[in-house]
Each structure stands twice: as structure tokens, then as C-alpha cells.
N, C-alpha and C. Protein backbone atom coordinates (compact mmCIF):
# COMPACT_ATOMS: atom_id res chain seq x y z
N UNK A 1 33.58 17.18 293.64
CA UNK A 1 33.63 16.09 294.59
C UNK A 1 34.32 14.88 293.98
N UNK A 2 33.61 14.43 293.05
CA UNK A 2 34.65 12.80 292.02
C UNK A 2 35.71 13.30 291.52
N UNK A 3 36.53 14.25 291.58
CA UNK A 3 37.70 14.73 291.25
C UNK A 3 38.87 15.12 292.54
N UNK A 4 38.15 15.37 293.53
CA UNK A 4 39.17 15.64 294.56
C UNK A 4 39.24 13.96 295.53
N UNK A 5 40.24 14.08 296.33
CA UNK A 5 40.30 13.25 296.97
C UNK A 5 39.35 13.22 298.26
N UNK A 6 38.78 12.14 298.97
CA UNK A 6 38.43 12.54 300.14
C UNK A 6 38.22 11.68 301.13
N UNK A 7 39.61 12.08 302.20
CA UNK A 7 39.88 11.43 303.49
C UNK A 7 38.61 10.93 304.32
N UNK A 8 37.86 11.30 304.35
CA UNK A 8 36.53 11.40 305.76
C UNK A 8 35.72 11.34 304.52
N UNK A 9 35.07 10.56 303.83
CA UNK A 9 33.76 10.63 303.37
C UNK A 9 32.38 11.17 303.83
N UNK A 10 32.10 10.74 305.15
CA UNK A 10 31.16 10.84 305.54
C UNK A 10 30.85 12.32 306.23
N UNK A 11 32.28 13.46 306.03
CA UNK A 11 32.25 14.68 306.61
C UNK A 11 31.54 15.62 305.41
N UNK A 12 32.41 15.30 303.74
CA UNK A 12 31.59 15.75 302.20
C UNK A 12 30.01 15.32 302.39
N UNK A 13 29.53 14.73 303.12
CA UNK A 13 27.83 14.35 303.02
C UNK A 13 26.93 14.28 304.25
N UNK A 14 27.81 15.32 305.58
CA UNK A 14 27.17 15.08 306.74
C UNK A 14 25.73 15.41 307.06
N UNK A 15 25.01 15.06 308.16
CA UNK A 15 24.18 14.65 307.80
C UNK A 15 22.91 14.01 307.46
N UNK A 16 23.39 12.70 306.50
CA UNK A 16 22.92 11.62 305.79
C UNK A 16 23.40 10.45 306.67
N UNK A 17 21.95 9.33 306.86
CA UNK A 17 22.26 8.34 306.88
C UNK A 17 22.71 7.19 305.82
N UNK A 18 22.67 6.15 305.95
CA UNK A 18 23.36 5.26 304.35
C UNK A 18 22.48 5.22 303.47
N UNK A 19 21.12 4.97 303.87
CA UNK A 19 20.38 5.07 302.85
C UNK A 19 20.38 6.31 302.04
N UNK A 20 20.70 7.51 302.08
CA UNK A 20 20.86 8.51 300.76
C UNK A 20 21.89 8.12 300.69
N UNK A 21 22.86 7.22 300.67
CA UNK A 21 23.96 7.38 299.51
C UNK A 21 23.57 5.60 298.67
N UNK A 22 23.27 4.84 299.25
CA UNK A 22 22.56 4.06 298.28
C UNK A 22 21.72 4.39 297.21
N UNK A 23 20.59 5.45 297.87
CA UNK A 23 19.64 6.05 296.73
C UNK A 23 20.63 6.83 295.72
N UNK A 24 21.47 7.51 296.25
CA UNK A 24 22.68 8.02 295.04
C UNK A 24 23.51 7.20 294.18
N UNK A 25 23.36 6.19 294.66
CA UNK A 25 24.82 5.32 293.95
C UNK A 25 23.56 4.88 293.48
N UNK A 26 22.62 4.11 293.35
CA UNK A 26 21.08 3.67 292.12
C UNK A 26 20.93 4.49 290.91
N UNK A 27 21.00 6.12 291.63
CA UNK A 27 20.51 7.07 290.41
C UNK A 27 21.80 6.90 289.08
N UNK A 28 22.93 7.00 290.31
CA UNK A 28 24.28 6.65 289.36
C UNK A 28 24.23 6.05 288.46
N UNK A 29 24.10 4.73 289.08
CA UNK A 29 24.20 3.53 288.19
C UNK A 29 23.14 3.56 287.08
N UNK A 30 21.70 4.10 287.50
CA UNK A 30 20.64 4.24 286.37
C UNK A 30 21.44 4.96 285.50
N UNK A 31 22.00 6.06 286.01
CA UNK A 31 22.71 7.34 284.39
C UNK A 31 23.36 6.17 283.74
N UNK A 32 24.36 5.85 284.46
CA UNK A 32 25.09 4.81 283.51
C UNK A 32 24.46 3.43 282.83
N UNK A 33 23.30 3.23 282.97
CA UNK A 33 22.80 1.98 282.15
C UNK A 33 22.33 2.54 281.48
N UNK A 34 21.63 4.10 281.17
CA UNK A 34 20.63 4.69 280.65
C UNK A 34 21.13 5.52 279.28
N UNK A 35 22.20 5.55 279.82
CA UNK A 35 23.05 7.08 278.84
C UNK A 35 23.79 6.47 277.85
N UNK A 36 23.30 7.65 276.44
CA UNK A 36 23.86 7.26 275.14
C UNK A 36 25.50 7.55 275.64
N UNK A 37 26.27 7.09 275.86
CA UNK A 37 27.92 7.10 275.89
C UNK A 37 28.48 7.82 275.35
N UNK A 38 27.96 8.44 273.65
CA UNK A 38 28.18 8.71 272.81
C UNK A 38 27.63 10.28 273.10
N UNK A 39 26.89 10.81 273.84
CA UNK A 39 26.28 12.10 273.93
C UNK A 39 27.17 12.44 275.30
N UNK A 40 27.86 11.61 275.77
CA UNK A 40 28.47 12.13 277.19
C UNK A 40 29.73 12.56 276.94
N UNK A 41 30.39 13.77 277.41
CA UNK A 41 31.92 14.11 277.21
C UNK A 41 32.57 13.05 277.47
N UNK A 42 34.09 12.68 277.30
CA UNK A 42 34.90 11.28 277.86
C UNK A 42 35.38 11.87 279.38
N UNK A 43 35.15 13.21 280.06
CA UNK A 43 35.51 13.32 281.36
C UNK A 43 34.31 12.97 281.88
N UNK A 44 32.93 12.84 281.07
CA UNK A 44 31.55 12.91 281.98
C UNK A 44 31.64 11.01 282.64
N UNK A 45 32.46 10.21 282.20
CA UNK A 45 32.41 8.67 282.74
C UNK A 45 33.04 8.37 283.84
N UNK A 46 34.48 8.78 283.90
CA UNK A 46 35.54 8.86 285.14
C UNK A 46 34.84 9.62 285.82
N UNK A 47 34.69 11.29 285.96
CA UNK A 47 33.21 11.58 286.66
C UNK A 47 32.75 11.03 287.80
N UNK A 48 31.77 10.31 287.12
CA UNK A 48 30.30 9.81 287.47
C UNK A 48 31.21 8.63 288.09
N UNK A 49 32.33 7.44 287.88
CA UNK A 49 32.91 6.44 288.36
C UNK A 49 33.23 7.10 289.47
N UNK A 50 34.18 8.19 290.01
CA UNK A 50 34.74 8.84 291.44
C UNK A 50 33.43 9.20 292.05
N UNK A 51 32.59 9.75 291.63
CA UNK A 51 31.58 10.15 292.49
C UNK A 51 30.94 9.18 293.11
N UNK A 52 30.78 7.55 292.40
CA UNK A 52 30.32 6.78 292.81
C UNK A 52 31.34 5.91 293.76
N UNK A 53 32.55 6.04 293.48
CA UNK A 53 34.30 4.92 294.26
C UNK A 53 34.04 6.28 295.84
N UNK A 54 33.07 7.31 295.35
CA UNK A 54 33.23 8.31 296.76
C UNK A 54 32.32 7.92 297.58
N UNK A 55 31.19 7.58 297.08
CA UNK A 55 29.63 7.15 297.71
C UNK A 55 29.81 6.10 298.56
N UNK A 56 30.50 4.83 297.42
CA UNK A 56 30.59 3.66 298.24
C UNK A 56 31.62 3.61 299.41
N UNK A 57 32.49 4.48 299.58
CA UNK A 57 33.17 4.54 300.60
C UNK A 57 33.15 4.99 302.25
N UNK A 58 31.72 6.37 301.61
CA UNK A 58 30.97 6.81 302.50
C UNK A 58 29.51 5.75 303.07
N UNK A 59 29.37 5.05 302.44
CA UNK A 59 28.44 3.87 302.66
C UNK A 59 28.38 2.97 303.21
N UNK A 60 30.16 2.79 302.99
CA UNK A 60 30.52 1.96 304.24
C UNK A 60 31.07 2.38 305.40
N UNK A 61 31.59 3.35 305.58
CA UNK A 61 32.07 4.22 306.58
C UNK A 61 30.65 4.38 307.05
N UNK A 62 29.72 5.02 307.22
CA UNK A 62 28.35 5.25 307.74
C UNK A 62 27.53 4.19 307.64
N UNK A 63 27.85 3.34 307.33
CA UNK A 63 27.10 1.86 307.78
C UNK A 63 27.63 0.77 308.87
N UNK A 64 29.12 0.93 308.96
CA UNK A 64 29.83 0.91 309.81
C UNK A 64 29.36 1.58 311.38
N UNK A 65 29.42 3.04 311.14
CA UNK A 65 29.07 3.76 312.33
C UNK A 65 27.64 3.58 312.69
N UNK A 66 26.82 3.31 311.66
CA UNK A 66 25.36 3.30 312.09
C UNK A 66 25.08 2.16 313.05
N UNK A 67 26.15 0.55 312.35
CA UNK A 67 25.76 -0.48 313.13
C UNK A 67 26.23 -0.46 314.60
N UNK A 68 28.00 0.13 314.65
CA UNK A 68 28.25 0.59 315.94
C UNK A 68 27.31 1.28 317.24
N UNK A 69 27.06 2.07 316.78
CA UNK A 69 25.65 3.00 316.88
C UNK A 69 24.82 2.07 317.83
N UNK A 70 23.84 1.19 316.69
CA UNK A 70 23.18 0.35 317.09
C UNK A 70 23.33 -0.69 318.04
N UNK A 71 24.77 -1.28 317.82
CA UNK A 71 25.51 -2.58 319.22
C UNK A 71 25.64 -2.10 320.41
N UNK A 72 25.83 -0.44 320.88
CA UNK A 72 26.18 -0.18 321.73
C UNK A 72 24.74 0.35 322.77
N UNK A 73 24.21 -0.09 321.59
CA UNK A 73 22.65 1.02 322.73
C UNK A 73 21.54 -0.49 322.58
N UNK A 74 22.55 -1.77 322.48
CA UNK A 74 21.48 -3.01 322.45
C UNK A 74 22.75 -3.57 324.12
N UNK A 75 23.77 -3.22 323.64
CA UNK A 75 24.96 -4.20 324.62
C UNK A 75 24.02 -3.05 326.41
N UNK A 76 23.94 -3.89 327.17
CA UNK A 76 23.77 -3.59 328.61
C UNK A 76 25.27 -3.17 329.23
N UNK A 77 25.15 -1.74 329.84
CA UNK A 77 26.25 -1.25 330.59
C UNK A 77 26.34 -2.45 331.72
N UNK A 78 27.07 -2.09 332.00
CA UNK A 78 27.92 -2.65 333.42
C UNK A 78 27.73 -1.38 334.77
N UNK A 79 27.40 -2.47 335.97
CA UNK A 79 26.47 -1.37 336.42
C UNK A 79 28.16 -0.87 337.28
């Protein structure tokens, strides 16, 4: 997944609302505050960076749609 490209984020994680990819991009970020640097391969950092430049993209793309979502079922039709 952090190695390929991906057009539609939110199709790689369908689904999920935003909150699992927040809870993913946390765990992320925990590996990376947590981890000896030095015990990780040098592909295991770029990695873990795409997987996360993938999350946040899908996070906003599906936070986007969620609020849409939400405006349209608060906005009153037109009779």
C-alpha cells in the first residue's frame, strides 16, 4: 500500500469511517516516536511515511464525504 500510488484513497480502505484512519495514523505516529531507528531497515521509514501521506489523504477525502453526508440530510428539500 505506502509503495504504490493511490488515486481514490478511500476505495484501498472501504468501508471505514475517518475515525479508523485517525486511529491508524496515532498507531503510526506512536511506531515512529517509539522505535529504536537503528533496529528499523532504512526502507522500514519511507514505509511507514507513504502509508501515513496515504491515510491522511484518505482522512480527508472521507471526512470531506462524511460532512457532505451530514449537510445534506440537515439542508430541508424543496418541496
Amino acid at each position: 500500500m505506502a509503495t504504490e500510488i493511490v488515486n481514490d484513497a478511500p476505495k484501498a480502505f472501504a468501508g471505514w469511517d475517518s475515525s479508523i484512519y485517525f486511529a491508524w495514523m496515532e498507531a503510526l505516529s506512536d511506531l515512529m516516536m517509539c522505535a529504536n531507528t537503528e533496529m528499523l531497515s532504512k526502507e522500514t521509514i519511507p514505509t511507514i511515511g507513504g502509508l501515513m501521506l496515504a491515510l491522511t489523504g484518505a482522512t480527508g477525502e472521507v471526512t470531506d464525504r462524511e460532512y457532505s453526508e451530514a449537510r445534506a440530510r440537515q439542508t430541508p428539500k424543496a418541496a
